[in-house]
N, C-alpha and C. Protein backbone atom coordinates (compact mmCIF):
# COMPACT_ATOMS: atom_id res chain seq x y z
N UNK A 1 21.12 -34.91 30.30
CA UNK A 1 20.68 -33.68 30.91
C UNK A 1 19.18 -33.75 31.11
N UNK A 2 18.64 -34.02 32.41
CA UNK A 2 17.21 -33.33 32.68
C UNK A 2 16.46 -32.32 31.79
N UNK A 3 15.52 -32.82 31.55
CA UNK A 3 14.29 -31.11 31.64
C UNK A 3 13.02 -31.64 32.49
N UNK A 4 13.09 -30.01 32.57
CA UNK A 4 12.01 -29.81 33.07
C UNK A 4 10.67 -30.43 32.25
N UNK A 5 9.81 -31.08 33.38
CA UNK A 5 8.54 -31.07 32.51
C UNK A 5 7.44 -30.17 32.10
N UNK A 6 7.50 -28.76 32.62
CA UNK A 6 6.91 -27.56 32.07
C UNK A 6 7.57 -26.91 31.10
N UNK A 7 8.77 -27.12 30.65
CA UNK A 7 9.41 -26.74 29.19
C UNK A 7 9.36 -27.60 28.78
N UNK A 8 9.21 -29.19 28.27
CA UNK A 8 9.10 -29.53 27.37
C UNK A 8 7.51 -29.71 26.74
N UNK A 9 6.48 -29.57 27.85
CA UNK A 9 5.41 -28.59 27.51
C UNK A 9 5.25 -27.55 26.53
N UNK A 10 5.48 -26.80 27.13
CA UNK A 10 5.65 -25.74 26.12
C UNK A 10 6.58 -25.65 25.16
N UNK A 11 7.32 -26.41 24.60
CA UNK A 11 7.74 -26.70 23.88
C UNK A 11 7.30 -27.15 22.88
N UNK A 12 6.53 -28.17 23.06
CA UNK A 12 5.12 -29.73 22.21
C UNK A 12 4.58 -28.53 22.15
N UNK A 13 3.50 -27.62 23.06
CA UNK A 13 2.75 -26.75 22.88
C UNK A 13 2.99 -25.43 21.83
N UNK A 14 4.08 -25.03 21.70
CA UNK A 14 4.49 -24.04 20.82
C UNK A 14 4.68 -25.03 19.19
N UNK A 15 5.21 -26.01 19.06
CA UNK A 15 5.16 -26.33 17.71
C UNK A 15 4.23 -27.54 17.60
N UNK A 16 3.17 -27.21 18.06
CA UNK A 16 1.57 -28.01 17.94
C UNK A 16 1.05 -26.47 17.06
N UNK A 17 1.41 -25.46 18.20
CA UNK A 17 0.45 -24.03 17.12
C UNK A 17 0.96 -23.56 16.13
N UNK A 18 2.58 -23.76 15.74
CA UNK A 18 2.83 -23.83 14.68
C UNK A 18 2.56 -24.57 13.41
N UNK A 19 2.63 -26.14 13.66
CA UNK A 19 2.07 -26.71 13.15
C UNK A 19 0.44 -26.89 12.24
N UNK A 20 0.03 -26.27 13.24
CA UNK A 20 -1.89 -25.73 13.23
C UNK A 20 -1.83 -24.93 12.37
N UNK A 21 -0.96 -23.58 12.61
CA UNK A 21 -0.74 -22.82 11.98
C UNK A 21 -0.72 -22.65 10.03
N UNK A 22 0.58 -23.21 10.12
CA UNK A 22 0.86 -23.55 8.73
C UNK A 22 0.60 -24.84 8.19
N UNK A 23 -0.23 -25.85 8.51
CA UNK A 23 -0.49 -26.36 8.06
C UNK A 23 -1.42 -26.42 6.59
N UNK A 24 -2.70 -25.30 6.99
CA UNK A 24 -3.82 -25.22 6.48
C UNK A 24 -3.19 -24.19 4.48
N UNK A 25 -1.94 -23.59 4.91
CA UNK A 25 -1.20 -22.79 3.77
C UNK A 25 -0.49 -23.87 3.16
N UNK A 26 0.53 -25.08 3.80
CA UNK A 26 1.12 -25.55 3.17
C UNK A 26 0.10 -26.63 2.10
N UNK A 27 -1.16 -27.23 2.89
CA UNK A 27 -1.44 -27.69 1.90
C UNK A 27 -2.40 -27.63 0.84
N UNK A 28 -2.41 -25.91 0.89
CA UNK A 28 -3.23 -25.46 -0.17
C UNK A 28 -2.03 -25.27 -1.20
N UNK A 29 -0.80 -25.13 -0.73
CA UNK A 29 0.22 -24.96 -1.48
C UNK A 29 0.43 -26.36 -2.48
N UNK A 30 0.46 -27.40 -1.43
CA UNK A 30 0.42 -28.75 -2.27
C UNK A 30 -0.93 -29.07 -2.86
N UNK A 31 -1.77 -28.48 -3.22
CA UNK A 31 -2.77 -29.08 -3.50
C UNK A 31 -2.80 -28.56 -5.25
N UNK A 32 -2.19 -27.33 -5.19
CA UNK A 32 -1.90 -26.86 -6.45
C UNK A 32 -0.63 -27.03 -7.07
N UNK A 33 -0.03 -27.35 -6.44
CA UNK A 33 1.57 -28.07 -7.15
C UNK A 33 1.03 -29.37 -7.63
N UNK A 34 -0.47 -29.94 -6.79
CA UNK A 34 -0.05 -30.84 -7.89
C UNK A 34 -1.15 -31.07 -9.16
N UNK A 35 -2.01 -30.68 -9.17
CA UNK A 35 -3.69 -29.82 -9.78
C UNK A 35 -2.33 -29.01 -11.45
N UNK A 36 -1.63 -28.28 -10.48
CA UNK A 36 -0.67 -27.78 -11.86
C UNK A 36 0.56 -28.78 -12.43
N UNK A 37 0.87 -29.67 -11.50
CA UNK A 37 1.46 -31.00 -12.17
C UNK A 37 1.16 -32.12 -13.00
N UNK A 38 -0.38 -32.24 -13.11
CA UNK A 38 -0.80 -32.96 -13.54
C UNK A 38 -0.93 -32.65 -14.67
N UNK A 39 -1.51 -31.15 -14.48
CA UNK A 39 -1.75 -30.21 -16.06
C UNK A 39 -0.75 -30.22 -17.38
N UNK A 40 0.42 -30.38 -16.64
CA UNK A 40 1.90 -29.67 -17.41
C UNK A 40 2.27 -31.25 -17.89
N UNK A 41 1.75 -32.13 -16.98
CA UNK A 41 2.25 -33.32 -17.63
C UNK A 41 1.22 -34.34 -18.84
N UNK A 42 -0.01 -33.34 -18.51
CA UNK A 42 -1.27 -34.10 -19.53
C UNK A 42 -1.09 -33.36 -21.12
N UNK A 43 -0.30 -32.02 -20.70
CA UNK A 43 -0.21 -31.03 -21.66
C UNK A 43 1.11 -31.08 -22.38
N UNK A 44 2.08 -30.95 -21.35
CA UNK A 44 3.52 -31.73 -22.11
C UNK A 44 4.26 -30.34 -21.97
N UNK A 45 4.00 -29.12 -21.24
CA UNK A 45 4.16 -28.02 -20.98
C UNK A 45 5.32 -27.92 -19.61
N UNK A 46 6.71 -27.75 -19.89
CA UNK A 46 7.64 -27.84 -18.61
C UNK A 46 8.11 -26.32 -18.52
N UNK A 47 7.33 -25.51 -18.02
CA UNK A 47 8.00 -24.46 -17.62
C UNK A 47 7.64 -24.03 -16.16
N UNK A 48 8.96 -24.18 -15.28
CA UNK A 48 8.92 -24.01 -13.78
C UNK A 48 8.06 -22.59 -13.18
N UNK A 49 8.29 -21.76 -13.69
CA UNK A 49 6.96 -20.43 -13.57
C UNK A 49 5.69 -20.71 -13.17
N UNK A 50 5.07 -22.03 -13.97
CA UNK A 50 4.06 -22.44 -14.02
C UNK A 50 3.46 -22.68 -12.98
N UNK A 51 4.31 -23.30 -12.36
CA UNK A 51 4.35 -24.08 -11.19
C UNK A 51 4.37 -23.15 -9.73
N UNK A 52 4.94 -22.45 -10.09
CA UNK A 52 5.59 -21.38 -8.65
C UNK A 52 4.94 -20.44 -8.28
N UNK A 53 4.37 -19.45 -9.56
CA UNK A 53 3.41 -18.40 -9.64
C UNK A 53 2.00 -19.00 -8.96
N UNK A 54 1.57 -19.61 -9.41
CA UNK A 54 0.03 -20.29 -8.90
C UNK A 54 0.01 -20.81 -7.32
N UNK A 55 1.13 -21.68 -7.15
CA UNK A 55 1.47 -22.03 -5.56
C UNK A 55 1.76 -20.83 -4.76
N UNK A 56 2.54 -19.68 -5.42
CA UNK A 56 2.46 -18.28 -4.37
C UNK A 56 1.21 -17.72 -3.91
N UNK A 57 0.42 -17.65 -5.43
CA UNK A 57 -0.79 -16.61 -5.05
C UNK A 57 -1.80 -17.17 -4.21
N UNK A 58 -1.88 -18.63 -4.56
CA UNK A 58 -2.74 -19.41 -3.42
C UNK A 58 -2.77 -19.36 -2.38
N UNK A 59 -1.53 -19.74 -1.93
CA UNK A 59 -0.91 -19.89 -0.42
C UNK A 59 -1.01 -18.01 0.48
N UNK A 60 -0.37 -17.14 -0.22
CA UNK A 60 -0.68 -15.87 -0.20
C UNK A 60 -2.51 -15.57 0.22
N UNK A 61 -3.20 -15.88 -0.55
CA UNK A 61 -4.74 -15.95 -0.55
C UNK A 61 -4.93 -16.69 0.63
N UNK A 62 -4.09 -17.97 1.12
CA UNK A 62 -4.89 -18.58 2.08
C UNK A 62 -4.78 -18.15 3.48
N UNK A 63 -2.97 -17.54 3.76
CA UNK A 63 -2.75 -16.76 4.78
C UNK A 63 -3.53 -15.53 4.84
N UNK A 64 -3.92 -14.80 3.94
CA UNK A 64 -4.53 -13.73 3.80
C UNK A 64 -6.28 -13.95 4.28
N UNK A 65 -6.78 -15.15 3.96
CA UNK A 65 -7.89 -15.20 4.88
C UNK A 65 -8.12 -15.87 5.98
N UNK A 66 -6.67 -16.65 6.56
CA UNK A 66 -6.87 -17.05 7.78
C UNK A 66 -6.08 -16.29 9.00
N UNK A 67 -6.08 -14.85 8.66
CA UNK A 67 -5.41 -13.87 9.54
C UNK A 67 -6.51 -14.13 10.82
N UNK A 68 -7.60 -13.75 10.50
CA UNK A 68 -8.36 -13.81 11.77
C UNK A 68 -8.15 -14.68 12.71
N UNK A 69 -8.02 -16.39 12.20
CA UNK A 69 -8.15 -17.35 12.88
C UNK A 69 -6.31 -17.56 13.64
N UNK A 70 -5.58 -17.04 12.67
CA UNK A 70 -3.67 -17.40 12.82
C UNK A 70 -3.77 -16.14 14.45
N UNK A 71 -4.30 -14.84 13.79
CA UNK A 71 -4.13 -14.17 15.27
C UNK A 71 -5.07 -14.34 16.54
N UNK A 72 -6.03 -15.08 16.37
CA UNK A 72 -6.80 -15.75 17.61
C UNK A 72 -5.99 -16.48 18.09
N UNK A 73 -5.02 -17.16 17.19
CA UNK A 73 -5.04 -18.76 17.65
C UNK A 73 -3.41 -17.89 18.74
N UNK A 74 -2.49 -16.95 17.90
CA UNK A 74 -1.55 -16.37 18.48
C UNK A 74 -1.52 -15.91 19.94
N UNK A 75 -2.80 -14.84 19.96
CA UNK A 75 -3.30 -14.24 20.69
C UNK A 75 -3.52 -15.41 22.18
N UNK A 76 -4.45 -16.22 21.86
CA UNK A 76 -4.79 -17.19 23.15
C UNK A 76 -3.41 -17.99 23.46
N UNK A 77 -2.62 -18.59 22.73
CA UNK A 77 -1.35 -18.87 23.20
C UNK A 77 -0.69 -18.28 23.85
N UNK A 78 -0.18 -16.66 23.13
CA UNK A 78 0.47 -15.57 24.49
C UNK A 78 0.08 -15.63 25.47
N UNK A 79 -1.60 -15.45 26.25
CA UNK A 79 -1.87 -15.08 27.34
C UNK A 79 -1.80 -16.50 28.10
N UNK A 80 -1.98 -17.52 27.37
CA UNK A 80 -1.62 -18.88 28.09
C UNK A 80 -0.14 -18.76 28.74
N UNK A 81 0.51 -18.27 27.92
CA UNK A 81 2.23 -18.49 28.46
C UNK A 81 1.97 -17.75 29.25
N UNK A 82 1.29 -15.96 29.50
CA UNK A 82 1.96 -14.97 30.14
C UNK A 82 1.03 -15.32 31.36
N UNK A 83 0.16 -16.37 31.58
CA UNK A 83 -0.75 -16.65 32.88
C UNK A 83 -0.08 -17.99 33.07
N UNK A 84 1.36 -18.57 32.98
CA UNK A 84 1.57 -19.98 33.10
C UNK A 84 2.12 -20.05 34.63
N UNK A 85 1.94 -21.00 34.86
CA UNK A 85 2.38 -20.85 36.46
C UNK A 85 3.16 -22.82 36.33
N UNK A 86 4.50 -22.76 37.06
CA UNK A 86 4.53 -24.26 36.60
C UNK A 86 4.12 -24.77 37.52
């Protein structure tokens, strides 16, 4: 089956800004899964809480200060689609 080459455009283009998107959360997320992995294993401490609580509030904190930049970045994408001409 054909496609079009202006949908698979926007296609790459929509999960490029997703990508952008969550990137910058997921790996603040990994950065403390493993900062708290290392801990639990230098310490000898296995309780999964440990682990989960700290990776929420981070990640939480990081979406929470990249609202500005997540709805710029939203914002200029919409009006790209809603001015697309193929």
């Amino acid at each position: 089956m054909p496609f079009d080459d202006a949908t698979v455009g926007m296609v790459r283009d929509t999960l490029t800004l997703v990508l952008m998107i969550s990137l910058p959360i997921l790996l603040a997320g990994m950065a403390v899964g493993l900062v708290i992995s290392l801990l639990q294993s230098i310490t000898s401490i296995q309780d999964q809480a440990l682990t989960f609580v700290p990776k929420i509030v981070v990640m939480v904190g990081v979406a929470a200060l990249l609202i500005p930049w997540i709805a710029f970045r939203i914002a200029e994408y919409a009006a790209e689609m809603f001015t697309f001409t193929p």
